[in-house]
C-alpha atoms as a PDB file:
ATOM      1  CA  UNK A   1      26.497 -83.816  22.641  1.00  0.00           C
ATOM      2  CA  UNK A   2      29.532 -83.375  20.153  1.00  0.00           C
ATOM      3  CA  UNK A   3      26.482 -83.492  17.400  1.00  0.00           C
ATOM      4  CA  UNK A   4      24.007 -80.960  19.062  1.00  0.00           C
ATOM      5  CA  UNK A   5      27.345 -78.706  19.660  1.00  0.00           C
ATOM      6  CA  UNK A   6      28.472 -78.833  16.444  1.00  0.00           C
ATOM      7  CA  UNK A   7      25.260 -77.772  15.304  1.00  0.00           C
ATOM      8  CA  UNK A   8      25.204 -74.928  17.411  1.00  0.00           C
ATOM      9  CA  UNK A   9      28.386 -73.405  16.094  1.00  0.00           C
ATOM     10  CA  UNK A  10      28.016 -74.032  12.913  1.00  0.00           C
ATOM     11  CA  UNK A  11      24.467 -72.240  12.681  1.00  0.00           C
ATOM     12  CA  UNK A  12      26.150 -69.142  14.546  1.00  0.00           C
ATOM     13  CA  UNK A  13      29.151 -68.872  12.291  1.00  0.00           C
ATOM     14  CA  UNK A  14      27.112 -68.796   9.153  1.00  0.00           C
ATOM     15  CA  UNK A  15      26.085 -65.564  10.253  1.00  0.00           C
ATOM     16  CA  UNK A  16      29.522 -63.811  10.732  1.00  0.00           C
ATOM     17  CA  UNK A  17      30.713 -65.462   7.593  1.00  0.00           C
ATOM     18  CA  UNK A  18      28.131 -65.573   5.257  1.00  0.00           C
ATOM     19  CA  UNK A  19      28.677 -61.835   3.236  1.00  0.00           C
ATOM     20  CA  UNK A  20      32.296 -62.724   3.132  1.00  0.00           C
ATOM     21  CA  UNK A  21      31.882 -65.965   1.456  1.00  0.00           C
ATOM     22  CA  UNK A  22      29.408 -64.527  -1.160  1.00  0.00           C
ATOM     23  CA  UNK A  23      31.894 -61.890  -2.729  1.00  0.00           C
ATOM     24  CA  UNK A  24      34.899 -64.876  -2.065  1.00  0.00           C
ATOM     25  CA  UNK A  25      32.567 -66.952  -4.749  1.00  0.00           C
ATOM     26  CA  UNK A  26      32.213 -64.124  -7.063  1.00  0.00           C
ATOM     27  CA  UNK A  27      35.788 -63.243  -7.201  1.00  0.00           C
ATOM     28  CA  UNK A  28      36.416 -66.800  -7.834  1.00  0.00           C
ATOM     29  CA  UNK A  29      34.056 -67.460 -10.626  1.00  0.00           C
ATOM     30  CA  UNK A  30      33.683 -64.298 -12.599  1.00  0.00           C
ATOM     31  CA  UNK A  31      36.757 -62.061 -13.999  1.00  0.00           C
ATOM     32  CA  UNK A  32      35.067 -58.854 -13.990  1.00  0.00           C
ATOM     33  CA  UNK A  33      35.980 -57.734 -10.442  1.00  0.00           C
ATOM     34  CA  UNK A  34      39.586 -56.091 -10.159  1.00  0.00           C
ATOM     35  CA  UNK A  35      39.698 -57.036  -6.457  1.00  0.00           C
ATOM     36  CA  UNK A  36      37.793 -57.164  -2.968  1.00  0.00           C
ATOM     37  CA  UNK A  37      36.022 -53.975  -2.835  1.00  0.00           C
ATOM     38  CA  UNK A  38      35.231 -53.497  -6.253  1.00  0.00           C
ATOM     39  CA  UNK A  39      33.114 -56.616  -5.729  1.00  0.00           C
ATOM     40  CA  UNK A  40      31.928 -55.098  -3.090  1.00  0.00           C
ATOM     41  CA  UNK A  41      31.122 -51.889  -4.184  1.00  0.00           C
ATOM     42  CA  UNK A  42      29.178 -53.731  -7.220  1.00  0.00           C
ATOM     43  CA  UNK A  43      27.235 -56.199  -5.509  1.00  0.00           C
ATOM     44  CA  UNK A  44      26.248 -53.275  -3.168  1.00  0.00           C
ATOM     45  CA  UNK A  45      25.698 -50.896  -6.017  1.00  0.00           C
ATOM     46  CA  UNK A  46      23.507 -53.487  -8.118  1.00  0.00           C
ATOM     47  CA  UNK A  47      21.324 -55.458  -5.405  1.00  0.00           C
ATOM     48  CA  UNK A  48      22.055 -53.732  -2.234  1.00  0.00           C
ATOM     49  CA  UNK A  49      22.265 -55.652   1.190  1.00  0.00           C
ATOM     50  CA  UNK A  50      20.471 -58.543   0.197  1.00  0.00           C
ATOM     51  CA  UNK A  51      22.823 -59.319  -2.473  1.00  0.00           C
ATOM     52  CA  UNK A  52      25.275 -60.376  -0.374  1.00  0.00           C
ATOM     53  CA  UNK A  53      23.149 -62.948   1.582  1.00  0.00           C
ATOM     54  CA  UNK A  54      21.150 -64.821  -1.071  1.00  0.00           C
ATOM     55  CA  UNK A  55      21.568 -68.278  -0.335  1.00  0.00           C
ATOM     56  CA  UNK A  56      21.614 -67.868   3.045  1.00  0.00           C
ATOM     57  CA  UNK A  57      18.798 -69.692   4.373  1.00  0.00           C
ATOM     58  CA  UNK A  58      20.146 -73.447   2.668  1.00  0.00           C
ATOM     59  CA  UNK A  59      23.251 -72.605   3.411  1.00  0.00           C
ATOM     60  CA  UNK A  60      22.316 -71.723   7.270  1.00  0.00           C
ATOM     61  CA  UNK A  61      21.094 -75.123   8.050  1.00  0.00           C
ATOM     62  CA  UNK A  62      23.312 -77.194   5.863  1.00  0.00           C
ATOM     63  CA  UNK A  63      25.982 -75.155   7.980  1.00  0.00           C
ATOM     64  CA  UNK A  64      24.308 -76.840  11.033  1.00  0.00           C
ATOM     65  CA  UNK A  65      24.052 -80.001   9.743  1.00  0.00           C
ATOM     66  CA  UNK A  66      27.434 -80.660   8.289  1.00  0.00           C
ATOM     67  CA  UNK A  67      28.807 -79.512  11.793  1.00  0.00           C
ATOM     68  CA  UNK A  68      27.416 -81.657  13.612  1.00  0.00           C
ATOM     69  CA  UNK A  69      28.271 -84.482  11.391  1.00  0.00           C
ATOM     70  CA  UNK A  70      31.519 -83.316  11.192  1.00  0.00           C
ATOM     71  CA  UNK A  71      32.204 -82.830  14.931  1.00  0.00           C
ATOM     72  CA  UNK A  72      30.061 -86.041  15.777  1.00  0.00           C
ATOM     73  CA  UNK A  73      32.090 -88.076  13.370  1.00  0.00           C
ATOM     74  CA  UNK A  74      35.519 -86.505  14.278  1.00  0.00           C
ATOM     75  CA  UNK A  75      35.021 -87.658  18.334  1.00  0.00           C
ATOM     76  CA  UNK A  76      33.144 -91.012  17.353  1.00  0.00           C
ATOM     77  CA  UNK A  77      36.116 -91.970  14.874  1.00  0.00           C
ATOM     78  CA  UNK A  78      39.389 -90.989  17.061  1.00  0.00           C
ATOM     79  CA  UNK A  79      37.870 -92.589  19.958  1.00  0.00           C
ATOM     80  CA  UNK A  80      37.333 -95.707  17.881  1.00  0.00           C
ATOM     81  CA  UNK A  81      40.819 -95.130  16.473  1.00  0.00           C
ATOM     82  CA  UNK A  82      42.117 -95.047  20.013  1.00  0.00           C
ATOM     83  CA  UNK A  83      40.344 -97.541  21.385  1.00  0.00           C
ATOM     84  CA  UNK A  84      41.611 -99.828  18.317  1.00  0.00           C
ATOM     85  CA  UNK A  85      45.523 -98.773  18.964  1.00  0.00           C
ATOM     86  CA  UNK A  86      45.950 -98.388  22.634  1.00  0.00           C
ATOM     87  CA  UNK A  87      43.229 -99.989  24.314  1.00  0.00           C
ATOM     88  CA  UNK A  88      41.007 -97.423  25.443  1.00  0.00           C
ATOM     89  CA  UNK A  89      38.737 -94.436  23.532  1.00  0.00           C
ATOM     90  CA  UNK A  90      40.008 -91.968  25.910  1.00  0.00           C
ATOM     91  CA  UNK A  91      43.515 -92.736  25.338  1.00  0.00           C
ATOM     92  CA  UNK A  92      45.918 -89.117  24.039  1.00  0.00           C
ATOM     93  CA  UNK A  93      45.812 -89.660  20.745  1.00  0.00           C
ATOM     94  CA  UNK A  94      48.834 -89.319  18.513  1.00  0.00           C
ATOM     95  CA  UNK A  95      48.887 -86.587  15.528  1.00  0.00           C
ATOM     96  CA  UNK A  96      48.144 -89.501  13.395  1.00  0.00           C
ATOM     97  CA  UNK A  97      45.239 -90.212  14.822  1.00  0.00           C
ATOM     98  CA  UNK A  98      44.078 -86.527  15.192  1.00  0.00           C
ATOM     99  CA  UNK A  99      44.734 -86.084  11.372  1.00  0.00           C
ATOM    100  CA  UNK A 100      42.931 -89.318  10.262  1.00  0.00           C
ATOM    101  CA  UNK A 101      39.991 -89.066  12.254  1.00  0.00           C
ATOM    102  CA  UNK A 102      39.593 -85.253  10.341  1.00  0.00           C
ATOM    103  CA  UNK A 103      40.084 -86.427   6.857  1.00  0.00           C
ATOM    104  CA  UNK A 104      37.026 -88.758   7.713  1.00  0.00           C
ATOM    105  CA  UNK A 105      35.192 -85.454   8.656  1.00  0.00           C
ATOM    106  CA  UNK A 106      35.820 -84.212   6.217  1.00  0.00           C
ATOM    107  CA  UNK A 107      34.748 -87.139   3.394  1.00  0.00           C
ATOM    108  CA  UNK A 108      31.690 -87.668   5.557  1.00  0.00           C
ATOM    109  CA  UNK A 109      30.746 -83.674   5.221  1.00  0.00           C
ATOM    110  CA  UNK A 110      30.727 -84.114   1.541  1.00  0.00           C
ATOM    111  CA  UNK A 111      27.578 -85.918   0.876  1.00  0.00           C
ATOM    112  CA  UNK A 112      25.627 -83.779   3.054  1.00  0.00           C
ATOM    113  CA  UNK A 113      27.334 -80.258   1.858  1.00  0.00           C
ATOM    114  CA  UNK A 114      27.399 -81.094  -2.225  1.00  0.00           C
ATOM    115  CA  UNK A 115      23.639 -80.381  -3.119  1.00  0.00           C
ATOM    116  CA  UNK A 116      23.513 -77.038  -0.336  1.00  0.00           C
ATOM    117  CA  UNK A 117      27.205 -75.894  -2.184  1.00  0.00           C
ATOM    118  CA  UNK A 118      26.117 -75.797  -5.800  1.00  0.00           C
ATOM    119  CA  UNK A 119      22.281 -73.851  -4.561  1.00  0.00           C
ATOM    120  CA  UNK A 120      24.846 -71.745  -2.684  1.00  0.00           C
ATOM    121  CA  UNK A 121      27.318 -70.794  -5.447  1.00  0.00           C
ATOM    122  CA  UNK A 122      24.764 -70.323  -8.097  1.00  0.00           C
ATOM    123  CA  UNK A 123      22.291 -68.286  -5.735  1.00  0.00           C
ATOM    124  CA  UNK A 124      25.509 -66.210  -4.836  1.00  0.00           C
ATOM    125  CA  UNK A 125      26.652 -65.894  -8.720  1.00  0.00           C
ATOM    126  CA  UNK A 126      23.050 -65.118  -9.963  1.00  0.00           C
ATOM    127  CA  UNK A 127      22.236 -61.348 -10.945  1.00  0.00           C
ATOM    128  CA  UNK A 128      19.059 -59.726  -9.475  1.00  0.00           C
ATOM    129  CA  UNK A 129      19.301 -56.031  -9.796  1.00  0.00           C
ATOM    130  CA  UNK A 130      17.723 -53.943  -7.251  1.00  0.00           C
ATOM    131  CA  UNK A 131      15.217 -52.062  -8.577  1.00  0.00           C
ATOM    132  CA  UNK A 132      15.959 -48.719  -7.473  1.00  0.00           C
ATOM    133  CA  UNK A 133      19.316 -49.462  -9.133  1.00  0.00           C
ATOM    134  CA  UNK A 134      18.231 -49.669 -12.449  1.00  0.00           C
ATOM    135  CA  UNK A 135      15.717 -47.929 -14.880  1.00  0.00           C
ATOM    136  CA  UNK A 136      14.530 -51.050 -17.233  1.00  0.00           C
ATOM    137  CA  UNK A 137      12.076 -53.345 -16.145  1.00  0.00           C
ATOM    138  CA  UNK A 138      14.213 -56.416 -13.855  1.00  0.00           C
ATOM    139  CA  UNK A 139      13.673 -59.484 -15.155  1.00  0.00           C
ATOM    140  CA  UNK A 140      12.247 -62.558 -12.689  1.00  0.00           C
ATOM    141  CA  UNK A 141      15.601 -64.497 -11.662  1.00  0.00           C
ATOM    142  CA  UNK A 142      15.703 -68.200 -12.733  1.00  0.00           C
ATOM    143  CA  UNK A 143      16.399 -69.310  -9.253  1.00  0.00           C
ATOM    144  CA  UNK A 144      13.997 -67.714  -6.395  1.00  0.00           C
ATOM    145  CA  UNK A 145      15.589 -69.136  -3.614  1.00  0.00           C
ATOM    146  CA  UNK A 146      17.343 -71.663  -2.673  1.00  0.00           C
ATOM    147  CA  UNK A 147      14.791 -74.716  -2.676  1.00  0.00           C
ATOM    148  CA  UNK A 148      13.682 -73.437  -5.350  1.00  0.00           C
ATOM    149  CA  UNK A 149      17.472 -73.226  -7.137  1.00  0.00           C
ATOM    150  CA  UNK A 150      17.373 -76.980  -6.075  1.00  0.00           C
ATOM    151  CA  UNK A 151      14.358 -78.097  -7.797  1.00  0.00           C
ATOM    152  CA  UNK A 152      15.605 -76.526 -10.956  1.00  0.00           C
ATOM    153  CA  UNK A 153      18.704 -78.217 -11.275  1.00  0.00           C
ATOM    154  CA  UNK A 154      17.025 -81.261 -10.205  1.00  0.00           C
ATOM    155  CA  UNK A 155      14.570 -80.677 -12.870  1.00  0.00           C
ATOM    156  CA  UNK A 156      16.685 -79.060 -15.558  1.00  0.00           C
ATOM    157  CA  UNK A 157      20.254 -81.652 -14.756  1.00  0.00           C
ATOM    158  CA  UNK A 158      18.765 -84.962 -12.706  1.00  0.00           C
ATOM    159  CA  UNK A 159      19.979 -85.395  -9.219  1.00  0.00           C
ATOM    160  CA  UNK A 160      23.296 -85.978 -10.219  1.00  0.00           C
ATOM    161  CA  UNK A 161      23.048 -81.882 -10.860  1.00  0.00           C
ATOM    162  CA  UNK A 162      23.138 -81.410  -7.175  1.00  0.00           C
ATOM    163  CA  UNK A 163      26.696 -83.156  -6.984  1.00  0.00           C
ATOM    164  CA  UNK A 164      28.793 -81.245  -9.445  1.00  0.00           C
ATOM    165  CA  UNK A 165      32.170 -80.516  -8.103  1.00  0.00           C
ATOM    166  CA  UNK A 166      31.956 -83.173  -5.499  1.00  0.00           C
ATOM    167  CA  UNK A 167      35.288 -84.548  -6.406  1.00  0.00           C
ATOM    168  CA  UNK A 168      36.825 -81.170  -5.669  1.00  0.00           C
ATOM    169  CA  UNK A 169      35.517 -80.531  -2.562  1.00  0.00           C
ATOM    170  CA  UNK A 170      35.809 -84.217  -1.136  1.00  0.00           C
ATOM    171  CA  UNK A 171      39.875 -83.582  -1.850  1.00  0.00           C
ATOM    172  CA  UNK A 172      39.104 -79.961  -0.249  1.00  0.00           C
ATOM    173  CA  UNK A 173      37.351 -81.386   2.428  1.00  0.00           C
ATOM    174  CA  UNK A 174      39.477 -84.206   3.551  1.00  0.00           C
ATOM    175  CA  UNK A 175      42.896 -82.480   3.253  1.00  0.00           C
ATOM    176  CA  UNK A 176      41.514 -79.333   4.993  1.00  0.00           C
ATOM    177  CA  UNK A 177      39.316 -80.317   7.960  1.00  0.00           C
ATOM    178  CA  UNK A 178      42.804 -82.690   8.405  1.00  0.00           C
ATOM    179  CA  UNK A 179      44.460 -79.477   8.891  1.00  0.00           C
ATOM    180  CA  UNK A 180      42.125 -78.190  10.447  1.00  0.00           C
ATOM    181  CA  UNK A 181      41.771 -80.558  13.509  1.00  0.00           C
ATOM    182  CA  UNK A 182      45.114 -80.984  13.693  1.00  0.00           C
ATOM    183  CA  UNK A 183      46.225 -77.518  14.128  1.00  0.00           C
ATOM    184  CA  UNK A 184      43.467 -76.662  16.678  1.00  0.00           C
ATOM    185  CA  UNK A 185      44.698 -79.989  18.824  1.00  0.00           C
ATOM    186  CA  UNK A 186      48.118 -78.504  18.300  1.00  0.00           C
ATOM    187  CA  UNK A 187      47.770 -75.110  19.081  1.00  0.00           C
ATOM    188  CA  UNK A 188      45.619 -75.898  22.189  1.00  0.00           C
ATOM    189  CA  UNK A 189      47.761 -78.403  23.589  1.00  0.00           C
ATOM    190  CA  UNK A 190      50.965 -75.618  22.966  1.00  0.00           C
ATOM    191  CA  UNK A 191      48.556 -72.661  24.545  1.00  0.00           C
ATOM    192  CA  UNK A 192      47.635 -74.284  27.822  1.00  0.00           C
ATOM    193  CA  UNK A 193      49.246 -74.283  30.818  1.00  0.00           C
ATOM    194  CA  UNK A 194      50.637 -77.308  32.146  1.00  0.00           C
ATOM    195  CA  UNK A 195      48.673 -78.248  35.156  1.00  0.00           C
ATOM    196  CA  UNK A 196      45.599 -77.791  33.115  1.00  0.00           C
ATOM    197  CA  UNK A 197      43.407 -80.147  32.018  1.00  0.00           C
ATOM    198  CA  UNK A 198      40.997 -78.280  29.373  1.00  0.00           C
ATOM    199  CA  UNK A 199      42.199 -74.973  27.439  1.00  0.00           C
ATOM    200  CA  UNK A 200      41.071 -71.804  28.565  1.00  0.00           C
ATOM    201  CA  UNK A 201      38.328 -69.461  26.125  1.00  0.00           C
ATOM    202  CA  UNK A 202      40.758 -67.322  24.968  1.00  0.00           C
ATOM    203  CA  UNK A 203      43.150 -70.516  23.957  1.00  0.00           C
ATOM    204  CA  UNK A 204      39.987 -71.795  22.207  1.00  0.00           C
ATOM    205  CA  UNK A 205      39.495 -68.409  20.561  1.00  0.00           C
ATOM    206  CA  UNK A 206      43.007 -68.199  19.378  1.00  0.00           C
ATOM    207  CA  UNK A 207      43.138 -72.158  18.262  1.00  0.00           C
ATOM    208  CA  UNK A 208      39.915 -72.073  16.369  1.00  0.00           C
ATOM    209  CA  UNK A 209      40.787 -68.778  14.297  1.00  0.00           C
ATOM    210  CA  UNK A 210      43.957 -69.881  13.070  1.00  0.00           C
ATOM    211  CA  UNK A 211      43.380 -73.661  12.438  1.00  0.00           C
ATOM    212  CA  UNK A 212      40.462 -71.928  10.490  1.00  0.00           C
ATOM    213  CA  UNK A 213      43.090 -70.083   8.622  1.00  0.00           C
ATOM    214  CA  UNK A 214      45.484 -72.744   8.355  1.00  0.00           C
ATOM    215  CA  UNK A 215      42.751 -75.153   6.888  1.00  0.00           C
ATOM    216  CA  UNK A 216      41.743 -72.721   3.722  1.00  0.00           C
ATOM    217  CA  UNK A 217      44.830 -71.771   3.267  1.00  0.00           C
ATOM    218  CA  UNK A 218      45.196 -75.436   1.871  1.00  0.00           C
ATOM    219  CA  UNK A 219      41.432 -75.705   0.846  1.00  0.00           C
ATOM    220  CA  UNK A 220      41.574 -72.592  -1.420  1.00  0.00           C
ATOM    221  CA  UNK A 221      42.793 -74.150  -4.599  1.00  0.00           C
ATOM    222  CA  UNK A 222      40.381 -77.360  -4.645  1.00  0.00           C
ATOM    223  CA  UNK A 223      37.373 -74.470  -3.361  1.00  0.00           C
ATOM    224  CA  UNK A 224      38.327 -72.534  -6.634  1.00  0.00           C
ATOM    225  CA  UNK A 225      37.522 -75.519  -8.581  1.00  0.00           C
ATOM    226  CA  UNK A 226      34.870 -76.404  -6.755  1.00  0.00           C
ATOM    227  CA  UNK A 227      32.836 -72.894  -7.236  1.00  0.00           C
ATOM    228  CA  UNK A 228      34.242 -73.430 -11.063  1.00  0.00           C
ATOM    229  CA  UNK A 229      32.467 -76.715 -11.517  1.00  0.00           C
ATOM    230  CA  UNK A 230      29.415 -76.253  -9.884  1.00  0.00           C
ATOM    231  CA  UNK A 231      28.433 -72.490 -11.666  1.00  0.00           C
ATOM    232  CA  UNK A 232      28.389 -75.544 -15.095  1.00  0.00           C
ATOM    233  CA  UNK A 233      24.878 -75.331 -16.066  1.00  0.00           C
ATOM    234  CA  UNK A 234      23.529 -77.874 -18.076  1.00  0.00           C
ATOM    235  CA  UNK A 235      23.303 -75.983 -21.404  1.00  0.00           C
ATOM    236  CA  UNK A 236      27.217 -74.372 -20.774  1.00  0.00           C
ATOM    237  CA  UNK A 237      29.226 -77.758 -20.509  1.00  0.00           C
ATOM    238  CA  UNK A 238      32.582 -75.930 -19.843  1.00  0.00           C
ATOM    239  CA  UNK A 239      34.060 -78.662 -17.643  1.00  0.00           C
ATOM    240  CA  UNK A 240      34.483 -82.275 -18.167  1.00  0.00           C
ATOM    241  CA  UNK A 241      35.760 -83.078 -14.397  1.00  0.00           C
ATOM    242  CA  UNK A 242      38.234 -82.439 -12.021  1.00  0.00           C
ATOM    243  CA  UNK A 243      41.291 -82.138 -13.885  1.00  0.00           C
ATOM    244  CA  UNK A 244      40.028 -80.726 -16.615  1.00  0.00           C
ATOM    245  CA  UNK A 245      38.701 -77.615 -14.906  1.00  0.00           C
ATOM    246  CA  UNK A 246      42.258 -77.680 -12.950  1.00  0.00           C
ATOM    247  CA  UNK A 247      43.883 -77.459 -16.814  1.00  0.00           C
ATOM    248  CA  UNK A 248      41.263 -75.045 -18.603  1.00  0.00           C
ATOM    249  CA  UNK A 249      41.477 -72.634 -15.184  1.00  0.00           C
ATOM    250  CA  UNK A 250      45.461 -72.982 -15.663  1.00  0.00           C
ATOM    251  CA  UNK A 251      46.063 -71.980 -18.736  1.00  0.00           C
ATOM    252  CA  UNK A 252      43.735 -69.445 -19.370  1.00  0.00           C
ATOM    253  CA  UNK A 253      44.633 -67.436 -15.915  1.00  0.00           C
ATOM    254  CA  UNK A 254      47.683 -68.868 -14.929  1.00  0.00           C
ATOM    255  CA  UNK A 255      48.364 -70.722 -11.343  1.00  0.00           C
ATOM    256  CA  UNK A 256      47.479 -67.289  -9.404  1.00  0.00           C
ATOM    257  CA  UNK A 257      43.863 -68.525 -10.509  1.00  0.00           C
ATOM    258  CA  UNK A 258      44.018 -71.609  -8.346  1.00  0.00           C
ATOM    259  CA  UNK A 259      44.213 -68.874  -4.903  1.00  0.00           C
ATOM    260  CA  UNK A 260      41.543 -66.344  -5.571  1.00  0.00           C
ATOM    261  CA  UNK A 261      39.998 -65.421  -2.684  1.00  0.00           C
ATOM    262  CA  UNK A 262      42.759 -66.923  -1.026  1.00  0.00           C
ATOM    263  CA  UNK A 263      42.999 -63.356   1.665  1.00  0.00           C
ATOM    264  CA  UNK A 264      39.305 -63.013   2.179  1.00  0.00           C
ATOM    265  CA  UNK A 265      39.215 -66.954   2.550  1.00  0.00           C
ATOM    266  CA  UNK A 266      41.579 -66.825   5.525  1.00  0.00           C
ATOM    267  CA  UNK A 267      40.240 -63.572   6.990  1.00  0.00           C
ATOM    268  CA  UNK A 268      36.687 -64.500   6.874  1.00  0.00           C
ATOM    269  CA  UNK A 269      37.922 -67.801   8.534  1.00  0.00           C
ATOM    270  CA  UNK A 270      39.256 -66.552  11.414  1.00  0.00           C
ATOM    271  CA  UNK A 271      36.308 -65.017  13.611  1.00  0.00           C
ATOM    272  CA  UNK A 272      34.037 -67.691  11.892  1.00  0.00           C
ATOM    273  CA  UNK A 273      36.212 -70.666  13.244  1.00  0.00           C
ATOM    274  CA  UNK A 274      36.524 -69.152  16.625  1.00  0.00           C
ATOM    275  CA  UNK A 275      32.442 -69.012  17.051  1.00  0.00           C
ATOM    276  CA  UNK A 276      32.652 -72.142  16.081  1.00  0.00           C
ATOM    277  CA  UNK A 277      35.309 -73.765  18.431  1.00  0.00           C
ATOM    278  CA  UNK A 278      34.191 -71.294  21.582  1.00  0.00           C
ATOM    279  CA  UNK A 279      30.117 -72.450  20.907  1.00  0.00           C
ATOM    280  CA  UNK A 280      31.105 -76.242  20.320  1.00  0.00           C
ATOM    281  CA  UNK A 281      33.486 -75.945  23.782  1.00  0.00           C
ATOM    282  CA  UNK A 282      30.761 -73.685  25.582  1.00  0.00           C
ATOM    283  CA  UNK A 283      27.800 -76.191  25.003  1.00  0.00           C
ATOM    284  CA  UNK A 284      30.025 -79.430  25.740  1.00  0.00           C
ATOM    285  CA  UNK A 285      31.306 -77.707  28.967  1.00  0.00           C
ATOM    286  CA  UNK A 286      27.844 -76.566  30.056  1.00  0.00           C
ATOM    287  CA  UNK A 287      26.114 -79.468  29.657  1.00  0.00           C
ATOM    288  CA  UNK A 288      29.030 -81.531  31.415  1.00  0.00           C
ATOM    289  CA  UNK A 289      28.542 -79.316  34.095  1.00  0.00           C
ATOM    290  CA  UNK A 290      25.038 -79.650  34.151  1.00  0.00           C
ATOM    291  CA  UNK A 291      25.014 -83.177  34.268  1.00  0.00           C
ATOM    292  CA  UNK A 292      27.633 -83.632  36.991  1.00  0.00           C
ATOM    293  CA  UNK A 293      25.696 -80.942  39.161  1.00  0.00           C
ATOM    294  CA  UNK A 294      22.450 -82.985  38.671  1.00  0.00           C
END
């Protein structure tokens, strides 16, 4: 059930998150905006509502997916952590434990999220002016949607295309979802009562928001990167890995570069994290009672 509830959430915070994250990759990748709502304004201006979701529908069920591999694998592991230290898979863990069994999460997230990541980034980076914005005949986008996006790059870079950046956002992903179950463990253990076995929905609420806060606040530097690397077409060549995209990014912009988007990351992270911590705690504590009634 951790899986199938994972999955749930994830889906469902997609679509509170999803506009957000689009302008967070544009601000990231492209120096033209002079902040959020210039972005905004342009992206609205330029290709109206739908501008802000393109990508959606790869990045929608990759959402779900990685979830529920990330949730699944987070229980499995610290139970088999637990049951490997103290006996017994039910055993409290320690913060140790909690933090290890995340960072595997996290690595095991990566070779699902890679390919739907770079569709994502260059779907969300791509131009496609409305046509009522614009009096010149628009020009057919190279990517027209995001399967399609995928077959080009398979087509135009191999399938090693679809994993640019994935040395970026394993490091983002392993230090972050760390962080990130961590902190919810934390705050929720802090937050409840004693007396109280399982946290209360508004303790959920509150834990899930700011562990989601928390856990970009030290993503955002490896997601900059990340977005950098995987915007490299084929024919541009900009980046030769990890640390040279870290250097290039550096000195041309300076170490502010490194936490653009840092402020929409961690707002856009709050009410996303708490649908997914209140639907992956809803659907576990449903079916539980379900079962137990049955």
């Amino acid at each position: 059930m951790d899986f199938i509830a994972g999955a749930i959430g994830g889906g469902l915070s997609t679509a509170v998150g999803y506009p957000l994250d689009t302008v967070k990759v544009r601000i990231q990748t492209e120096n033209h905006y002079r902040g959020f709502w210039h972005c905004v304004q342009e992206t609205y201006r330029t290709e109206k509502v739908r501008g802000f979701y393109k990508g959606v529908t790869a990045s929608a069920l990759a959402v779900s997916v990685v979830s529920s591999v990330s949730f699944g694998t987070y229980k499995n592991f610290l139970g088999a952590l637990c049951k490997l230290r103290y006996g017994a898979a039910d055993a409290k863990p320690s913060k140790l434990d909690v933090s290890l069994a995340g960072a595997a999460a996290g690595a095991a997230r990566v070779v699902l999220t890679n390919p739907s990541e770079v569709a994502k980034v260059r779907m969300q980076t791509q131009r496609n002016p409305c046509p009522s914005t614009t009096h010149q005949p628009v020009s057919k986008p190279k990517y027209q949607g995001s399967l399609h996006c995928l077959k080009v790059i398979i087509k135009e870079e191999g399938f090693g295309g679809l994993y640019k950046g994935c040395s970026a956002l394993l490091c983002r992903d392993c230090s972050a979802s760390a962080v990130y179950f961590l902190s919810y463990s934390a705050l929720c253990d802090w937050l409840t009562p004693d007396g109280r076995n399982k946290p209360g929905f508004l303790v959920v609420l509150l834990s899930g928001g700011f562990a989601g806060v928390l856990a970009w606040g030290f993503g955002t530097p490896m997601d900059v990167i990340k977005s950098r690397m995987q915007i490299d077409e084929s024919d541009q060549h900009k980046y030769k890995g990890l640390i040279h995209c870290v250097r290039e990014s550096v000195r041309k912009e300076g170490v502010k570069v490194l936490f653009k988007g840092l402020g929409l990351n961690c707002i856009r992270a709050f009410p996303v994290n708490m649908v997914v911590f209140v639907t992956y705690e809803g659907v576990l504590r449903f079916t539980d009672h379900y079962i137990n009634k049955k």
